[in-house]
Protein backbone atom coordinates (compact mmCIF):
# COMPACT_ATOMS: atom_id res chain seq x y z
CA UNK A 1 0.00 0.00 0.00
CA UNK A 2 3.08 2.41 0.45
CA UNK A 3 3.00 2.63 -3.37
CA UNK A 4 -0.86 3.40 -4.27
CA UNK A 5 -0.21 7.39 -3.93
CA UNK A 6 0.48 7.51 -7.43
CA UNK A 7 -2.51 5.56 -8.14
CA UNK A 8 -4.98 7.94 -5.86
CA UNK A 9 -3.50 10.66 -7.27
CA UNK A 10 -4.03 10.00 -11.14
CA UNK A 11 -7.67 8.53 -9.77
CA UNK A 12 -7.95 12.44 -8.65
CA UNK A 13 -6.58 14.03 -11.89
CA UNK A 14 -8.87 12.01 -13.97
CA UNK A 15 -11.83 12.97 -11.87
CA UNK A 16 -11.01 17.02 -11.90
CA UNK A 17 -10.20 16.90 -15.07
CA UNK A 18 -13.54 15.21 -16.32
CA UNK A 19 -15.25 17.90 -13.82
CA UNK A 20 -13.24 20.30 -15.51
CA UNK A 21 -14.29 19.58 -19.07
CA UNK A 22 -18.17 19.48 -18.44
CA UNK A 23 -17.82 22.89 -16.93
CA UNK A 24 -15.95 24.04 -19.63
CA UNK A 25 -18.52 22.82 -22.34
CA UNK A 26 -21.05 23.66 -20.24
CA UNK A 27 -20.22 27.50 -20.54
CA UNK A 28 -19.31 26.84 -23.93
CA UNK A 29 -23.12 26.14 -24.26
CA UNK A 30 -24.28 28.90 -22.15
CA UNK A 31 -22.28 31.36 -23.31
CA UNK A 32 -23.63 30.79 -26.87
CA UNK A 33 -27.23 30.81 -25.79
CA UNK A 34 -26.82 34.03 -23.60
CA UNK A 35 -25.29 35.70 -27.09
CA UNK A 36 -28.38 34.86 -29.15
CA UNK A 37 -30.82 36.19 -26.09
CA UNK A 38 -29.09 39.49 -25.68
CA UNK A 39 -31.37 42.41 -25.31
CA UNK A 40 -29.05 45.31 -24.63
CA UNK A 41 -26.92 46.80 -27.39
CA UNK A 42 -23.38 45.83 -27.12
CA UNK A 43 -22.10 49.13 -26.05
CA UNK A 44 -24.23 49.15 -22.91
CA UNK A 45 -23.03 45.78 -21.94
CA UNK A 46 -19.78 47.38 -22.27
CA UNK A 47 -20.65 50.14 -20.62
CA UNK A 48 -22.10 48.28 -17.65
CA UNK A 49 -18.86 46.34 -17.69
CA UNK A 50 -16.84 48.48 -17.36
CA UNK A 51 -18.54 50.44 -14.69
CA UNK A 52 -19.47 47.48 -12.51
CA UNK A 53 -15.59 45.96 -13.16
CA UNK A 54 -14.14 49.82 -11.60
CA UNK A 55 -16.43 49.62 -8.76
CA UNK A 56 -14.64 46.06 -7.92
CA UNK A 57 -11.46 46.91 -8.65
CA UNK A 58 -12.40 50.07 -6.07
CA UNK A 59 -13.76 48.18 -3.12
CA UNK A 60 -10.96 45.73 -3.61
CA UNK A 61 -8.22 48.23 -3.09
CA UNK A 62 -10.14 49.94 -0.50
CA UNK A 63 -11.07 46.99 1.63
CA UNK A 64 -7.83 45.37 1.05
CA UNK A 65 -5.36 48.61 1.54
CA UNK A 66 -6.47 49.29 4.91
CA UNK A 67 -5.03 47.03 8.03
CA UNK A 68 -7.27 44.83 9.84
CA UNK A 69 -5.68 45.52 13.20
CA UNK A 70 -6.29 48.16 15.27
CA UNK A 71 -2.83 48.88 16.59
CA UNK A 72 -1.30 49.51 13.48
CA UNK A 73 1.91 51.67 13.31
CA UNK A 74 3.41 52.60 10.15
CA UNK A 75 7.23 52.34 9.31
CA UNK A 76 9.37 49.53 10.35
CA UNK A 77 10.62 51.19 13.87
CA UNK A 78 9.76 49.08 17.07
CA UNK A 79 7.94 51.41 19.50
């Protein structure tokens, strides 16, 4: 049984890999169908993109810039 890893482990690749491929022509498939039902011209939808992707990228850097702790001191100095 010491050598079986390799055995569990290709048992796991095959798995997520079969996992990976319905998911991938499964959006192949939606994707497709949400392009024939589109009902906003396509420079809205880029538009909205855009506008919803800045207000991400926004709260990312905002929430993610500031420190968790409250005793934060700037610099490297011990105090």
């Amino acid at each position: 049984m010491l050598d079986d890893g390799d055995i569990f482990v290709g048992f796991l690749w095959v798995i997520d890999l079969g996992v990976g491929l319905v998911f991938f022509v499964f959006i192949l498939h939606y994707s497709t169908f949400l392009h024939q039902k589109a009902s906003i011209n396509k420079s809205a939808r880029e538009f909205s993109f855009l506008v919803i992707s800045f207000l991400f990228l926004a709260l990312f850097l905002f929430f993610f810039t500031n420190p968790v702790d409250l005793n934060y001191v700037r610099g490297f100095s011990k105090t």
